[in-house]
C-alpha atoms as a PDB file:
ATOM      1  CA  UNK A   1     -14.670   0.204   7.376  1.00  0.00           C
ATOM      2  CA  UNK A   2     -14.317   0.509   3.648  1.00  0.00           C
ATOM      3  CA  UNK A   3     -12.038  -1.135   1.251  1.00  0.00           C
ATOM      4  CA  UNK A   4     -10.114   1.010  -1.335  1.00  0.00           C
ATOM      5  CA  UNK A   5      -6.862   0.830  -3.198  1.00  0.00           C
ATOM      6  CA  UNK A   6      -3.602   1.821  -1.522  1.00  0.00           C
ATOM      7  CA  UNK A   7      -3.127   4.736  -4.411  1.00  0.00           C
ATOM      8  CA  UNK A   8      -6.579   6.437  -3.223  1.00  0.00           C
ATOM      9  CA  UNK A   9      -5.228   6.483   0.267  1.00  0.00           C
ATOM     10  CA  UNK A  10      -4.660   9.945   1.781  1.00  0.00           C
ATOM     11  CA  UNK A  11      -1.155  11.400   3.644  1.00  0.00           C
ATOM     12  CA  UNK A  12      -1.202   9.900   7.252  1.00  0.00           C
ATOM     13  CA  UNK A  13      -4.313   7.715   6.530  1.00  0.00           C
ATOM     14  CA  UNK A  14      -3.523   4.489   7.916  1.00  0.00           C
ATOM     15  CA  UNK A  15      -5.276   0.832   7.230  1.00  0.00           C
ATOM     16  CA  UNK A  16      -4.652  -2.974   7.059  1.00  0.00           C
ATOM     17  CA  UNK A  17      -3.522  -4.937   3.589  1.00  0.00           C
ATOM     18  CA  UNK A  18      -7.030  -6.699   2.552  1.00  0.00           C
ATOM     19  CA  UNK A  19      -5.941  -8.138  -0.835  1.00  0.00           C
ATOM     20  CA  UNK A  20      -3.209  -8.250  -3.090  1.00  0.00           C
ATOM     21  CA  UNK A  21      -4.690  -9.100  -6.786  1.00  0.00           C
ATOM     22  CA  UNK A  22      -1.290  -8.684  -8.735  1.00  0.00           C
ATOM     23  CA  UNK A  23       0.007 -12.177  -9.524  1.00  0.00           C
ATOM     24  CA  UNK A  24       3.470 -13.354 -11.481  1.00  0.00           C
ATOM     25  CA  UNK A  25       6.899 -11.935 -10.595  1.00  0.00           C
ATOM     26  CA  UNK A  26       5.120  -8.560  -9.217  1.00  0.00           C
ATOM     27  CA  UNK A  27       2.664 -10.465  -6.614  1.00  0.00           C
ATOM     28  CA  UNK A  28       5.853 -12.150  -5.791  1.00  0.00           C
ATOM     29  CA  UNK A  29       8.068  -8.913  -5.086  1.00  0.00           C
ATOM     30  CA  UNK A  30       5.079  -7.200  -3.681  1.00  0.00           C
ATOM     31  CA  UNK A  31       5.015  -9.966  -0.929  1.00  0.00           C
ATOM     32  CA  UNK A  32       8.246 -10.310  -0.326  1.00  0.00           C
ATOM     33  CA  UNK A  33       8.308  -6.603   0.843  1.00  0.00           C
ATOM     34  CA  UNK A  34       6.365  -7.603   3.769  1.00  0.00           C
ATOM     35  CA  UNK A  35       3.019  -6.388   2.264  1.00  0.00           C
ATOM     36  CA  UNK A  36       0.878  -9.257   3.001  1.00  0.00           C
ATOM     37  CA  UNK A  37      -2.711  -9.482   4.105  1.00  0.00           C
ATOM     38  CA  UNK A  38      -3.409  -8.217   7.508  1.00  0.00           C
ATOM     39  CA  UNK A  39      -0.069  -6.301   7.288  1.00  0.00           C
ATOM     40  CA  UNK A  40      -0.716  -2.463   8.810  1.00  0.00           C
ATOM     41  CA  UNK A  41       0.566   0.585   7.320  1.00  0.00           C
ATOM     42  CA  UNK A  42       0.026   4.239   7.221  1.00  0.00           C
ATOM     43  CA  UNK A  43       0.726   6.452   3.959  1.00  0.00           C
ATOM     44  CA  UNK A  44       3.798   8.697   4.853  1.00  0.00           C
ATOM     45  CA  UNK A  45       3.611  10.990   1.839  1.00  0.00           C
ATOM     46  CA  UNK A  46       3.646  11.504  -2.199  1.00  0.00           C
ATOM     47  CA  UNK A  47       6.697  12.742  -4.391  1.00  0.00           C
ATOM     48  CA  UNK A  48       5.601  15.912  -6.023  1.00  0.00           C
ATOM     49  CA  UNK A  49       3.995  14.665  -9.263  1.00  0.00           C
ATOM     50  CA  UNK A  50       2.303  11.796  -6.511  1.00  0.00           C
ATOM     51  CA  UNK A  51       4.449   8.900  -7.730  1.00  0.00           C
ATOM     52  CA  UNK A  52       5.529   7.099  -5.601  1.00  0.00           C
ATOM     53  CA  UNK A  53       4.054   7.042  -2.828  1.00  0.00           C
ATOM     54  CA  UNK A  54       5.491   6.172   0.604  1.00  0.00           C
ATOM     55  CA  UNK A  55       4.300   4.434   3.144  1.00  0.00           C
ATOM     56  CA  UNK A  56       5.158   3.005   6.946  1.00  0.00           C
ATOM     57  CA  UNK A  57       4.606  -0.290   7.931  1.00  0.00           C
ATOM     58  CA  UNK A  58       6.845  -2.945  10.200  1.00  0.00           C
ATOM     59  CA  UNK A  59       9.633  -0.563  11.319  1.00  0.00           C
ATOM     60  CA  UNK A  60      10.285   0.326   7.960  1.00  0.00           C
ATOM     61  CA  UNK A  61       9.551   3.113   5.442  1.00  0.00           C
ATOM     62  CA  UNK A  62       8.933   1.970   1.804  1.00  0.00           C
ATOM     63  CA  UNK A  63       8.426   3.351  -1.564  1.00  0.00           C
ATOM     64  CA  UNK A  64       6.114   2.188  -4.452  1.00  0.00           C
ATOM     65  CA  UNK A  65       4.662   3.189  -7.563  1.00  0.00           C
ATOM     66  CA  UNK A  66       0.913   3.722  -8.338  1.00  0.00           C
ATOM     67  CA  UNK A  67       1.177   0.991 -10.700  1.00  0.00           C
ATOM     68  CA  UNK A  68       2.065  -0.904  -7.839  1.00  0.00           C
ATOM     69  CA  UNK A  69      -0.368   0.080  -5.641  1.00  0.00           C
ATOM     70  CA  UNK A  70      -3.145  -0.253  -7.601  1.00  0.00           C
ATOM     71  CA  UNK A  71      -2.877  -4.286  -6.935  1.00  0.00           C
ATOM     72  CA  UNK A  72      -3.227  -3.705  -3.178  1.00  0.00           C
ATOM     73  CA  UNK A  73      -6.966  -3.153  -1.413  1.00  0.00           C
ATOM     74  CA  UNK A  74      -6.559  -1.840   2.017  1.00  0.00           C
ATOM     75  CA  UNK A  75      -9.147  -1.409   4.720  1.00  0.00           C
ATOM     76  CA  UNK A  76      -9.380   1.897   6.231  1.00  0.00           C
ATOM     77  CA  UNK A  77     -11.991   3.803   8.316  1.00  0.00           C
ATOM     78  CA  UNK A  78     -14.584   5.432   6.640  1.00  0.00           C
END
């Protein structure tokens, strides 16, 4: 296993939340999404210019921006 950041993460790659390092209003709203540690979720895809990125995780699909997802380390397989 090998920790990265969720923007280096690959279509259909999938992994488990390790870390979020943003703090302040963002670490707030990033939580409150449901993207805590140990949460699991699998990159659905990439708008066209690869912002944002979507992803798949507790029944839902969401949407964030690289800027975003640069504050969250994710465990994947290596």
């Amino acid at each position: 296993m090998q920790t990265i950041n969720m923007r280096q993460m690959k279509k259909n790659q999938s992994g488990t939340i390790k870390a979020i390092s943003a703090s302040g209003e963002l670490g707030r709203r990033i939580r409150d999404m449901g993207l805590v540690p140990g949460t699991e979720i699998r990159i659905m895809g990439r708008a066209p210019l690869y912002d944002p990125v979507a992803l798949r995780t507790i029944g839902f699909t969401l949407t964030l921006r690289n800027k975003e997802a640069d504050y969250i380390q994710v465990e994947v397989e290596a």
